[in-house]
N, C-alpha and C. Protein backbone atom coordinates (compact mmCIF):
# COMPACT_ATOMS: atom_id res chain seq x y z
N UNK A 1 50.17 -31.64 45.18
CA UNK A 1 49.90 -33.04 45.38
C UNK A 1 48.92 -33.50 44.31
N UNK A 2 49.21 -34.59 43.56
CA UNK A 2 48.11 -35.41 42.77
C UNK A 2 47.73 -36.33 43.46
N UNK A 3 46.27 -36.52 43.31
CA UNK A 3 45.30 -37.40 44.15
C UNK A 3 45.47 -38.68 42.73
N UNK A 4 44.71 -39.14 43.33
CA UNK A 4 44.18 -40.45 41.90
C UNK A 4 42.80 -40.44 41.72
N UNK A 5 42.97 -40.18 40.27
CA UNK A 5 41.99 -40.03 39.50
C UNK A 5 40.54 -40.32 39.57
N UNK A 6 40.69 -41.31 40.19
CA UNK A 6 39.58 -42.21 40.61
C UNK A 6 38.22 -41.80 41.80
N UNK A 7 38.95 -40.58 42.37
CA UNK A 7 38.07 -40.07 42.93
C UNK A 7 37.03 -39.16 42.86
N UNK A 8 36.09 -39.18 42.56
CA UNK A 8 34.78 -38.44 41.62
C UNK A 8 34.53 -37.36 42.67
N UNK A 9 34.28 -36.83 43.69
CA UNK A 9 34.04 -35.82 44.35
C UNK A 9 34.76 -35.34 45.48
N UNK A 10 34.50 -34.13 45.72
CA UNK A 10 35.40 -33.89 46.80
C UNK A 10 35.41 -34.26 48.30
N UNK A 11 34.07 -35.10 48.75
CA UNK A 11 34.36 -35.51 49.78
C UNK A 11 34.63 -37.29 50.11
N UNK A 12 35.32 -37.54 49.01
CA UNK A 12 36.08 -38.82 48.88
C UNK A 12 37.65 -38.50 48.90
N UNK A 13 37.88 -37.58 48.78
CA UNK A 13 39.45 -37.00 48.95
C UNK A 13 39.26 -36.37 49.70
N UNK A 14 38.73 -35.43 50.26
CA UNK A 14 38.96 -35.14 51.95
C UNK A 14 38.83 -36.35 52.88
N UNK A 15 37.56 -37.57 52.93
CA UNK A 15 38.06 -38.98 53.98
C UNK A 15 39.77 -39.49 53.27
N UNK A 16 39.87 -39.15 51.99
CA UNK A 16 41.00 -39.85 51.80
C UNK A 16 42.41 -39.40 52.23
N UNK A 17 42.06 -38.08 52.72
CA UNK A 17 43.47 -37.22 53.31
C UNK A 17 43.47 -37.45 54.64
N UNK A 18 41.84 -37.02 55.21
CA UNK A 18 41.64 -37.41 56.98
C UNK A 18 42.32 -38.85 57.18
N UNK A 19 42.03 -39.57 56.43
CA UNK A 19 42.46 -41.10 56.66
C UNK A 19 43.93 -41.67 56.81
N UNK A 20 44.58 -40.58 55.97
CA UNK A 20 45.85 -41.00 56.13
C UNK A 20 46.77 -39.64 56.66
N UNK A 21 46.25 -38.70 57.50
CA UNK A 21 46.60 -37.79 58.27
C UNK A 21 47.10 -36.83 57.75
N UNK A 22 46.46 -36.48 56.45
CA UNK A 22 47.00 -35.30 55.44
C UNK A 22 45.87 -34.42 55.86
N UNK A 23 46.68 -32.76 56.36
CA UNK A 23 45.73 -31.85 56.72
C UNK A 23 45.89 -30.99 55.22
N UNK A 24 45.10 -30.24 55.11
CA UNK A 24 44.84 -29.33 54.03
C UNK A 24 44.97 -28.18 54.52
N UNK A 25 45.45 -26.89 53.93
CA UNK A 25 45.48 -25.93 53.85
C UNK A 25 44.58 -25.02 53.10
N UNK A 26 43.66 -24.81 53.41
CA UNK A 26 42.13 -24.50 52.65
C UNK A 26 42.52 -22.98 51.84
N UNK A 27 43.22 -22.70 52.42
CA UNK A 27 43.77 -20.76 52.24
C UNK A 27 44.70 -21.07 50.92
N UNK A 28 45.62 -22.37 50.67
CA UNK A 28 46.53 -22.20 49.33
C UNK A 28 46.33 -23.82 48.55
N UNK A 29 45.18 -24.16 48.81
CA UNK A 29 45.00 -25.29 48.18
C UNK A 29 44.13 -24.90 47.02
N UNK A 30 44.20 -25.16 45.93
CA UNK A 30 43.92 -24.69 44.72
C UNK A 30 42.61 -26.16 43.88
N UNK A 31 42.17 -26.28 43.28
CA UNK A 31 41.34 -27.21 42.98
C UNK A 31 41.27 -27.09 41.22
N UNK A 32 41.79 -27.51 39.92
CA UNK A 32 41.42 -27.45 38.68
C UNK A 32 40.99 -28.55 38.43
N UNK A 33 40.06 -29.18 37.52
CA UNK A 33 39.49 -29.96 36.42
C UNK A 33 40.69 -30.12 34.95
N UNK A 34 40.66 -31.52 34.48
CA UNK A 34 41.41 -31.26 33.19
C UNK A 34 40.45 -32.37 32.43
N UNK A 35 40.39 -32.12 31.39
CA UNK A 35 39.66 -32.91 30.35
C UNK A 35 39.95 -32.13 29.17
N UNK A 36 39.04 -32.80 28.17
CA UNK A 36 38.78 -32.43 27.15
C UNK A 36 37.95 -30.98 27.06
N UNK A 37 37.71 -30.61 25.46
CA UNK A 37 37.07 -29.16 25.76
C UNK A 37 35.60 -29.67 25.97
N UNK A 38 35.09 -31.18 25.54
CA UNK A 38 33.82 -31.36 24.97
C UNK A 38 33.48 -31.72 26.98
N UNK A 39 34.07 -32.07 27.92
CA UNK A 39 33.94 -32.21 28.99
C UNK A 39 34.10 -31.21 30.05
N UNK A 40 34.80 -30.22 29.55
CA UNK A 40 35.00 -29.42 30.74
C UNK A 40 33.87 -27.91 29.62
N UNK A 41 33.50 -27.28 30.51
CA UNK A 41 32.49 -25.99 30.43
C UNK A 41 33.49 -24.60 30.45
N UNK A 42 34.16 -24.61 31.43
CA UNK A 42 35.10 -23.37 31.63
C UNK A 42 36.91 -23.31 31.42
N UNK A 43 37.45 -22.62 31.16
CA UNK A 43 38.68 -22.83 31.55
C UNK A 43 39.62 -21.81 32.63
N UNK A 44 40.00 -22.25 33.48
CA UNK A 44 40.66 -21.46 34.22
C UNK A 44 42.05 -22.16 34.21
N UNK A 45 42.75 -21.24 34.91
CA UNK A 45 44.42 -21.21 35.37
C UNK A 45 44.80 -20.95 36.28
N UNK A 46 46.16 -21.36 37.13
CA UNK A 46 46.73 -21.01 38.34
C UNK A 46 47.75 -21.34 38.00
N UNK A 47 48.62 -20.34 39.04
CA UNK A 47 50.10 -20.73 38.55
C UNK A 47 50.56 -21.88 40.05
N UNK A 48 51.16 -22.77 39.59
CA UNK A 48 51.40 -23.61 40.93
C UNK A 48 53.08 -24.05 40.58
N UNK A 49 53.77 -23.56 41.69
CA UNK A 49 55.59 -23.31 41.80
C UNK A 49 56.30 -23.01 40.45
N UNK A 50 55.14 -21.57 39.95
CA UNK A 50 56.06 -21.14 39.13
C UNK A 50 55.64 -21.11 37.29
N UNK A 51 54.53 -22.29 37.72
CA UNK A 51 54.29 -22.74 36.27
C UNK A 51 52.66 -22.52 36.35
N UNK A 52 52.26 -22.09 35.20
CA UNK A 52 50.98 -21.19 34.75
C UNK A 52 50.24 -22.57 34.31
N UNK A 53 49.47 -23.27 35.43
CA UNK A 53 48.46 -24.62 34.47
C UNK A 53 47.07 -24.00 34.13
N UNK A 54 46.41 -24.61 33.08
CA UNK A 54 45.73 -24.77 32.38
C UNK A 54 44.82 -26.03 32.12
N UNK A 55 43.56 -26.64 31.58
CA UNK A 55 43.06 -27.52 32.20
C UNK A 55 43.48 -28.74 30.65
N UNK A 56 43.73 -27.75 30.09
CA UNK A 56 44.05 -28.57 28.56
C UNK A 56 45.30 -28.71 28.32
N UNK A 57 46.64 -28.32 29.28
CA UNK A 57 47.58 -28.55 29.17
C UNK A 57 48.32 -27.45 27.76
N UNK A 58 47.71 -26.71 27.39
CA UNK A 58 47.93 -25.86 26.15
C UNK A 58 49.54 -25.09 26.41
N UNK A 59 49.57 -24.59 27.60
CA UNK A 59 50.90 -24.28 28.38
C UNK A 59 50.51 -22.25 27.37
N UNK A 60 49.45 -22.01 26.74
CA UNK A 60 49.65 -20.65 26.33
C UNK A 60 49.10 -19.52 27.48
N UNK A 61 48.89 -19.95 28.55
CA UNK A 61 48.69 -19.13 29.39
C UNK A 61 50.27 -18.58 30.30
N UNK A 62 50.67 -19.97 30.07
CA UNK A 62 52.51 -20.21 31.11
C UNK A 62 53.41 -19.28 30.25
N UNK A 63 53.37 -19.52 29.04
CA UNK A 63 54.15 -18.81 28.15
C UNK A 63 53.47 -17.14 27.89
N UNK A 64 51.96 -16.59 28.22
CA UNK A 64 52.10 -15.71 28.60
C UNK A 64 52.81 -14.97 29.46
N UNK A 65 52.83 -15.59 30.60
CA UNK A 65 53.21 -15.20 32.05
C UNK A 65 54.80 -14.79 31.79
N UNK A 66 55.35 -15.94 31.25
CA UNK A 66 56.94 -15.88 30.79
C UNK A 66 57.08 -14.63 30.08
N UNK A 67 56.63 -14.25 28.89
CA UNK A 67 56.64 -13.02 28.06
C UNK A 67 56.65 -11.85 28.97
N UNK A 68 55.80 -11.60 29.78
CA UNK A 68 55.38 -10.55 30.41
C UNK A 68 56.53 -10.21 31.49
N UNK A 69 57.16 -11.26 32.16
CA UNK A 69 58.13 -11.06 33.00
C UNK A 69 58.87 -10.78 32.03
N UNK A 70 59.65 -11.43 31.15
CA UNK A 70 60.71 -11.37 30.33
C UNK A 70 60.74 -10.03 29.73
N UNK A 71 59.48 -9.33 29.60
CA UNK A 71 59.36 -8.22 28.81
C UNK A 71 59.26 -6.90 29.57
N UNK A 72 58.78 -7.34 30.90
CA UNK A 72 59.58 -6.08 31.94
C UNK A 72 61.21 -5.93 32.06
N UNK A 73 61.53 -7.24 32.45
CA UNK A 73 63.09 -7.61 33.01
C UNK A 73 63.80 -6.67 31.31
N UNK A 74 63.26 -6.96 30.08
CA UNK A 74 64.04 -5.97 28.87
C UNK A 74 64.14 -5.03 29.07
N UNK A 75 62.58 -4.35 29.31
CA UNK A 75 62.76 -3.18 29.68
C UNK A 75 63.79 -2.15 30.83
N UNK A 76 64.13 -2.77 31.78
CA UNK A 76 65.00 -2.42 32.96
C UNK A 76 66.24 -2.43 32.22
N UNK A 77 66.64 -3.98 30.92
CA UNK A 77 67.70 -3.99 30.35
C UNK A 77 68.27 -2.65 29.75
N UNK A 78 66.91 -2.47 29.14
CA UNK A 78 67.04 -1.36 28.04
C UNK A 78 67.54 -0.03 28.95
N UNK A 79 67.41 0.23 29.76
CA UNK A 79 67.32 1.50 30.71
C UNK A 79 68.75 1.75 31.64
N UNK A 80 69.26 0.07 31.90
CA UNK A 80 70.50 0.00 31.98
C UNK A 80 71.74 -0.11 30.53
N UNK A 81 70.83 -0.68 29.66
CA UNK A 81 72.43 -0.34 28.63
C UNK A 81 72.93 1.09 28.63
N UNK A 82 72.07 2.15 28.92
CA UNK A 82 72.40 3.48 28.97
C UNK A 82 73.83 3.87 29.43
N UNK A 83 73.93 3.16 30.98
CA UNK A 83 74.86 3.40 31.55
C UNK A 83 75.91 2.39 31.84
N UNK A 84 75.28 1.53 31.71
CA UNK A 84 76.22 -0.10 32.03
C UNK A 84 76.76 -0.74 30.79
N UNK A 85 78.27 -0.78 30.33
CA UNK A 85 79.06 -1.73 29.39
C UNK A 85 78.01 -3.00 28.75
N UNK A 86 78.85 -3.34 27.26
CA UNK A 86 78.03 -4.18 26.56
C UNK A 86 78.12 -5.79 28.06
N UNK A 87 78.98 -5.84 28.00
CA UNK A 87 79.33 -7.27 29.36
C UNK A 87 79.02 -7.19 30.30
N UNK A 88 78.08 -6.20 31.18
CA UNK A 88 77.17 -6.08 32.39
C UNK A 88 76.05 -6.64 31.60
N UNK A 89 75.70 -5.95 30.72
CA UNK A 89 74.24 -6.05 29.85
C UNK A 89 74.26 -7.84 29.96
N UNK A 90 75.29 -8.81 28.82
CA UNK A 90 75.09 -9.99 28.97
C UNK A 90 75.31 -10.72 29.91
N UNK A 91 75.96 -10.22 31.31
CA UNK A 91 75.73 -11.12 32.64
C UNK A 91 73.99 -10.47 33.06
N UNK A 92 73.51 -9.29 33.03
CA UNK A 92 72.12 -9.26 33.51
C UNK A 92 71.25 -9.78 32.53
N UNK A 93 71.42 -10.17 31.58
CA UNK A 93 70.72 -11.09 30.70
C UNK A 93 70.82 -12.25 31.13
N UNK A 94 72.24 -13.32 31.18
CA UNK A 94 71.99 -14.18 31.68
C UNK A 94 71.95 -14.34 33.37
N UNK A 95 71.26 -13.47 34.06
CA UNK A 95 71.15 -13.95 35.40
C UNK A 95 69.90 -13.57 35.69
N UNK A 96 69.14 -12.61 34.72
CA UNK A 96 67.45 -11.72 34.95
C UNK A 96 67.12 -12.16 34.40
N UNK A 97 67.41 -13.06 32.99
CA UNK A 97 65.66 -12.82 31.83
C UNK A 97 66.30 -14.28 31.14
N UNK A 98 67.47 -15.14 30.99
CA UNK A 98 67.30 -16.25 30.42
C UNK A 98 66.83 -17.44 31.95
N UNK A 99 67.03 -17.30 32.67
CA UNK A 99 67.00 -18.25 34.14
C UNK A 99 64.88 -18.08 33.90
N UNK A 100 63.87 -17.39 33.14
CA UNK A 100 62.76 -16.87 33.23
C UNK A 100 62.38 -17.98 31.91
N UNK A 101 63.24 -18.04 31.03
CA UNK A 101 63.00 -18.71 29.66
C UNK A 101 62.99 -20.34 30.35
N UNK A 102 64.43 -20.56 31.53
CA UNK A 102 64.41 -21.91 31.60
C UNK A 102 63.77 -22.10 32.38
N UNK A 103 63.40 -22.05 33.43
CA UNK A 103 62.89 -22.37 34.01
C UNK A 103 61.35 -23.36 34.04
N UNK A 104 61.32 -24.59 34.28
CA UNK A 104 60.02 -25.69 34.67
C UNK A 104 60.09 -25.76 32.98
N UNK A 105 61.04 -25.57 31.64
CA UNK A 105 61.33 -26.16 30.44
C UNK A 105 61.25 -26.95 29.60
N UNK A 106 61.19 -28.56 30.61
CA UNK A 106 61.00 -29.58 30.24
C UNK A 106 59.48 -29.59 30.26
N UNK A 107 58.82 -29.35 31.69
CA UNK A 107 57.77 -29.53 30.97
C UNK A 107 56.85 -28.97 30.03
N UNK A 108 57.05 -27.59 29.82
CA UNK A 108 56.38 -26.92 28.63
C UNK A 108 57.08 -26.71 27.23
N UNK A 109 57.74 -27.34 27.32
CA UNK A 109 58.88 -27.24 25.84
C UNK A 109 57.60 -27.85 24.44
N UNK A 110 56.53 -28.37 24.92
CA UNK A 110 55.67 -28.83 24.28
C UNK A 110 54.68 -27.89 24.02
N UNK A 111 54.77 -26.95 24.05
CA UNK A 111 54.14 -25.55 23.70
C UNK A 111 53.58 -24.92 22.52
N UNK A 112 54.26 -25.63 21.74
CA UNK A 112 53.67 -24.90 20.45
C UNK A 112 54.75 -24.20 19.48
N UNK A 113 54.85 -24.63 18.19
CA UNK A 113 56.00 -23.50 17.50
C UNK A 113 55.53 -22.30 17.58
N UNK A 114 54.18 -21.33 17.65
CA UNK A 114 53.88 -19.89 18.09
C UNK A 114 54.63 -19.54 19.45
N UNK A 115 54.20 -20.39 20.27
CA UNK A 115 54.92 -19.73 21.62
C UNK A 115 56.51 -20.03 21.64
N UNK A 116 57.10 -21.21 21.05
CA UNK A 116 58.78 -21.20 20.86
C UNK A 116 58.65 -20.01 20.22
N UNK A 117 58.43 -19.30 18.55
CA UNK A 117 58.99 -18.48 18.16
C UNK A 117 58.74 -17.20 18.92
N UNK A 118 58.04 -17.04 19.63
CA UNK A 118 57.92 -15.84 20.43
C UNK A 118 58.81 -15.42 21.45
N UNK A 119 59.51 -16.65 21.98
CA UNK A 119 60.12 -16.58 23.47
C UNK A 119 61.63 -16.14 22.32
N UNK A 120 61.80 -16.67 21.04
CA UNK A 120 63.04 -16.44 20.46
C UNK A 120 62.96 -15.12 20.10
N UNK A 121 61.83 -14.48 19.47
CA UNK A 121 61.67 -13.30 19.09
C UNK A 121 62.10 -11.86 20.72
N UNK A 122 62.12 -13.21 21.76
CA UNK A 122 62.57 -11.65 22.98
C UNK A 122 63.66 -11.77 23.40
N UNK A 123 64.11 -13.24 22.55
CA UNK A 123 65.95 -13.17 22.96
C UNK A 123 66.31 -12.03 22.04
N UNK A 124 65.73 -12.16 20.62
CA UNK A 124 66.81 -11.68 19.68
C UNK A 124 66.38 -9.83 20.03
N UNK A 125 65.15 -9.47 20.62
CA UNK A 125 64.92 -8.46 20.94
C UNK A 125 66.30 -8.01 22.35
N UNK A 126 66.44 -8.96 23.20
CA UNK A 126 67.65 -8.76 24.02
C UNK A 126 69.03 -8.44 23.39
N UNK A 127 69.11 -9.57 22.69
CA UNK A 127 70.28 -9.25 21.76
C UNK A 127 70.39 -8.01 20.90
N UNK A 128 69.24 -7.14 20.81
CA UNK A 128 69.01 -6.00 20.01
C UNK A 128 69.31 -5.05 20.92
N UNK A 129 68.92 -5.14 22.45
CA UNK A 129 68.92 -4.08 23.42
C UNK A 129 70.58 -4.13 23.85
N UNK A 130 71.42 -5.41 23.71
CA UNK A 130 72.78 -5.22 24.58
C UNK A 130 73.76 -4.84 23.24
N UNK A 131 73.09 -4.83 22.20
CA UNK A 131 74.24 -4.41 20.58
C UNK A 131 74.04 -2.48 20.43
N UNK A 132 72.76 -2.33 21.16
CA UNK A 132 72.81 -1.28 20.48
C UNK A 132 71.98 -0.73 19.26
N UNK A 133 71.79 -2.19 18.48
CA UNK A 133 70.92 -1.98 17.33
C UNK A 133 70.39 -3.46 16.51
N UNK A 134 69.56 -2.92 15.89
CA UNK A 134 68.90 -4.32 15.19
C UNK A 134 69.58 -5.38 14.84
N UNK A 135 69.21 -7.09 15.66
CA UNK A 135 70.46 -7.79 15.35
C UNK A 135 68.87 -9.11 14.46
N UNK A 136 69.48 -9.46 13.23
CA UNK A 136 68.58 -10.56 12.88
C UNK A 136 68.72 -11.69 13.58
N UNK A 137 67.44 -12.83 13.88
CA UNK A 137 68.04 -13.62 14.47
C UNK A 137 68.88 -14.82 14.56
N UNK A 138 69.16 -14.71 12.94
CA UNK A 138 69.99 -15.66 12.02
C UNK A 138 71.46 -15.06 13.09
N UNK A 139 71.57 -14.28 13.24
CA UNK A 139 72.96 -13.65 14.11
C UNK A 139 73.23 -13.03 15.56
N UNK A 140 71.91 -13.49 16.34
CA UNK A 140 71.78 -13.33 17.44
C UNK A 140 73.26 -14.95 18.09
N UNK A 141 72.98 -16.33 17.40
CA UNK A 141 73.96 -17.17 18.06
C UNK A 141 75.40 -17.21 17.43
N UNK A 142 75.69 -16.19 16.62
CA UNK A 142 76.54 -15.98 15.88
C UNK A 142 77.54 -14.47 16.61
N UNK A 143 76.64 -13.70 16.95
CA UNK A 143 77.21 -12.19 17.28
C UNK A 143 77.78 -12.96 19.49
N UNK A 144 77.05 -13.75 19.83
CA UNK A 144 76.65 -13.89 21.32
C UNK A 144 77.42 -14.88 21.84
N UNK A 145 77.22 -16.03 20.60
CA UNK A 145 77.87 -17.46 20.85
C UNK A 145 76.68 -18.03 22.10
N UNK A 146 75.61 -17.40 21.86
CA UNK A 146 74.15 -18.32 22.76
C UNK A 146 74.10 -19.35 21.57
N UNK A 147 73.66 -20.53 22.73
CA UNK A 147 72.82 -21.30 21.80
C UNK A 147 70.95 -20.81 21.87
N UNK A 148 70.69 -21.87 20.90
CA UNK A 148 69.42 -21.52 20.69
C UNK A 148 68.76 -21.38 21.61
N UNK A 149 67.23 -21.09 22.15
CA UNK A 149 66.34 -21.44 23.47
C UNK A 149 66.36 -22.77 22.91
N UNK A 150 65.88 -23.25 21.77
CA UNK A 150 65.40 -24.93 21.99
C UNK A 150 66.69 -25.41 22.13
N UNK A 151 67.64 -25.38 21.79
CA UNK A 151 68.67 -25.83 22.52
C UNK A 151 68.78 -25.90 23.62
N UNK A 152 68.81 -25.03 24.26
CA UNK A 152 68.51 -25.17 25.90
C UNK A 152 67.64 -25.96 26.51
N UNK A 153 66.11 -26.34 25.63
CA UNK A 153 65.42 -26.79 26.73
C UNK A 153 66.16 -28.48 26.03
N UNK A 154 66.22 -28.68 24.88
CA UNK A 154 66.85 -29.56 24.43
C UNK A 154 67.88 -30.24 25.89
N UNK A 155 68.36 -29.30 26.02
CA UNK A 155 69.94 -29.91 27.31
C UNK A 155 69.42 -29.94 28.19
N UNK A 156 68.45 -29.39 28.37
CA UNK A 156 67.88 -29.51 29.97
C UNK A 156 66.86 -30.84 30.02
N UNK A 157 66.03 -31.02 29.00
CA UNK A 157 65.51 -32.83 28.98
C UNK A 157 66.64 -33.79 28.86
N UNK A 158 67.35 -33.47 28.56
CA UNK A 158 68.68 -34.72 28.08
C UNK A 158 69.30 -34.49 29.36
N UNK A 159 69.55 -33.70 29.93
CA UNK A 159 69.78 -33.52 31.52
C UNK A 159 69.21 -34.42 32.39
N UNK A 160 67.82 -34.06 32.25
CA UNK A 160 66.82 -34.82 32.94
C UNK A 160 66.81 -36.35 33.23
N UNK A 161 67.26 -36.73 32.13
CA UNK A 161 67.18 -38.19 31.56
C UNK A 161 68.52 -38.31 32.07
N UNK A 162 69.52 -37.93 31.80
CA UNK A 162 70.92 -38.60 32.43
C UNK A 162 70.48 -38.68 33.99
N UNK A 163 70.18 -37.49 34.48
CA UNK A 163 69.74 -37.59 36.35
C UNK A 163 69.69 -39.01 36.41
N UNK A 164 67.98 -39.22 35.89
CA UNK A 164 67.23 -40.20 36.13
C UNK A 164 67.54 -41.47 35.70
N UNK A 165 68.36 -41.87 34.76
CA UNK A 165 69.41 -43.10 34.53
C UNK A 165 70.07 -43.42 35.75
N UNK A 166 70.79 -42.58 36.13
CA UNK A 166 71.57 -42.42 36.98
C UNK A 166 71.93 -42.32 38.39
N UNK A 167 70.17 -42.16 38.66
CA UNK A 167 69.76 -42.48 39.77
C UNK A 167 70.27 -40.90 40.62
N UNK A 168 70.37 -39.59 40.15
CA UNK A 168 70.67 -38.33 40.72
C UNK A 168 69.55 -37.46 40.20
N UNK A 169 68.77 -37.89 40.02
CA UNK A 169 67.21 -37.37 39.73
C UNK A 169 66.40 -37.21 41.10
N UNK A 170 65.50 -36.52 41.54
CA UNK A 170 64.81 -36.51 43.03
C UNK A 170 64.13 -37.91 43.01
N UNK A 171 63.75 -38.30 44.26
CA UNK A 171 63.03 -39.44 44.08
C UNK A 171 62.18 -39.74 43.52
N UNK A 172 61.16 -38.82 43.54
CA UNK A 172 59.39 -39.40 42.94
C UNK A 172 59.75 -39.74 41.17
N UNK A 173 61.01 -39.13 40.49
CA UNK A 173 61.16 -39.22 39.32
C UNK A 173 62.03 -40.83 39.48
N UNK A 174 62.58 -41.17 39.82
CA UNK A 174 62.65 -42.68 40.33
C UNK A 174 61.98 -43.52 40.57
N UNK A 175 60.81 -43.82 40.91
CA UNK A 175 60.08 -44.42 41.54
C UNK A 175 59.70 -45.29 40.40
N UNK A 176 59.01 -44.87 39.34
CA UNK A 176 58.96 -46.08 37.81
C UNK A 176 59.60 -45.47 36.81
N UNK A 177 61.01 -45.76 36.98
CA UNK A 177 61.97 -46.07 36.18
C UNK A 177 62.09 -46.60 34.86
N UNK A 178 61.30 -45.63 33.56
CA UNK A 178 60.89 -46.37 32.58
C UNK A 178 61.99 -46.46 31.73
N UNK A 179 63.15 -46.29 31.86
CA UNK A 179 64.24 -46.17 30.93
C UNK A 179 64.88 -47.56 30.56
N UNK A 180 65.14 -47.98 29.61
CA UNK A 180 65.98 -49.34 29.65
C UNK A 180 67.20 -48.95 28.70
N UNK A 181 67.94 -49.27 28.52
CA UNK A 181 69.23 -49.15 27.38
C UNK A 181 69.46 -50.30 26.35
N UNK A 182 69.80 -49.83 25.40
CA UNK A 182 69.58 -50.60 24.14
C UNK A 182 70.15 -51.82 24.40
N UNK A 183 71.43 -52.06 24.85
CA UNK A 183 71.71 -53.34 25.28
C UNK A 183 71.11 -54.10 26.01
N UNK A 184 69.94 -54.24 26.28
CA UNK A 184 69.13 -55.08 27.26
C UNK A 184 68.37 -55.84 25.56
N UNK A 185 68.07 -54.98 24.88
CA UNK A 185 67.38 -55.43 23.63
C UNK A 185 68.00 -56.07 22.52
N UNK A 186 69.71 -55.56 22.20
CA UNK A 186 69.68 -55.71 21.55
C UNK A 186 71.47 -55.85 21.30
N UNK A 187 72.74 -56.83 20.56
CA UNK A 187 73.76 -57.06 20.91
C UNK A 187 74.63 -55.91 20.03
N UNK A 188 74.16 -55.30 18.91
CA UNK A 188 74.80 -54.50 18.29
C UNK A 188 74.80 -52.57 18.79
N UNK A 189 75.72 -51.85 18.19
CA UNK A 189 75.93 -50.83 19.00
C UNK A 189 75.20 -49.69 18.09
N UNK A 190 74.03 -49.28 18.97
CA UNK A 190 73.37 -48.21 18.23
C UNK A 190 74.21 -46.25 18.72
């Protein structure tokens, strides 16, 4: 839940939950600060449904978290190509370790070219574990017929945005509807 901003301490958002009959869960309710570095003193993290926040929004703690799963889930890969066909290998790739890459996408796709090239550096490491042997990654979407990761998160914001045009987006992403279409602006066809 986001509160509004506006509330300077914590016992102006507890009358503000009592007030409108929101109980708290003291055991999984989590509390971060976000500002600037020149405002905030410490930095901590929590992961909340999945996604690793941070108080600066940096997302290099999330994209740790991602690596580390992704880099066990190889390892298991690696241990099954032994015995399991090249085409087991790329259905447990795509059902163990790319669903880890997409996942909450849109919003960290803003990450950083270090952390994009890293998450590519453990595809093409995948693609190395289901070939057998060193694949460059100029020929990881060439040998696989994957598209890129930024491709992916690419389709998955353009996803997003069709939902939400469209009104098949969840609600709260409805609610201010900032989208307009060029024809409201303008008579020629962009």
């Amino acid at each position: 839940m986001i509160l509004n901003p506006n509330y300077q301490d914590l016992e102006s958002v507890i009358n503000w939950l009592n007030s409108n009959f929101i109980f708290l869960n003291y055991s999984k309710t989590k509390v971060m600060l976000t500002g600037t570095h020149q405002r905030l003193a410490s930095v901590d993290s929590f992961k909340y449904l999945g996604v690793v926040l941070d108080p600066y929004l940096s997302w290099n703690d999330h994209i740790d978290y991602i690596v580390r799963k992704i880099s066990a889930r190889l390892g298991m890969l690696r241990k099954a190509r032994k015995v399991i066909p090249r085409e087991s290998c790329i259905t447990q790739y795509n059902a163990m370790i790319l669903p880890s890459s997409n996942y909450s996408a849109v919003i960290w796709d803003c990450c950083g070219k270090t952390n994009r090239d890293y998450l590519d550096k453990l595809q093409r490491r995948a693609a190395s574990i289901i070939e057998g042997h060193r694949i460059p990654q100029s020929q990881v979407h060439h040998s696989f017929s994957w598209p890129s990761l930024q491709s992916r998160r690419d389709y998955l914001k353009c996803m997003l945005v069709f939902k939400c045009i469209h009104a098949l987006a969840p609600p709260y992403l409805l609610i201010n509807n900032e989208f307009s279409r060029s024809h409201e602006y303008q008579s020629y066809n962009t």
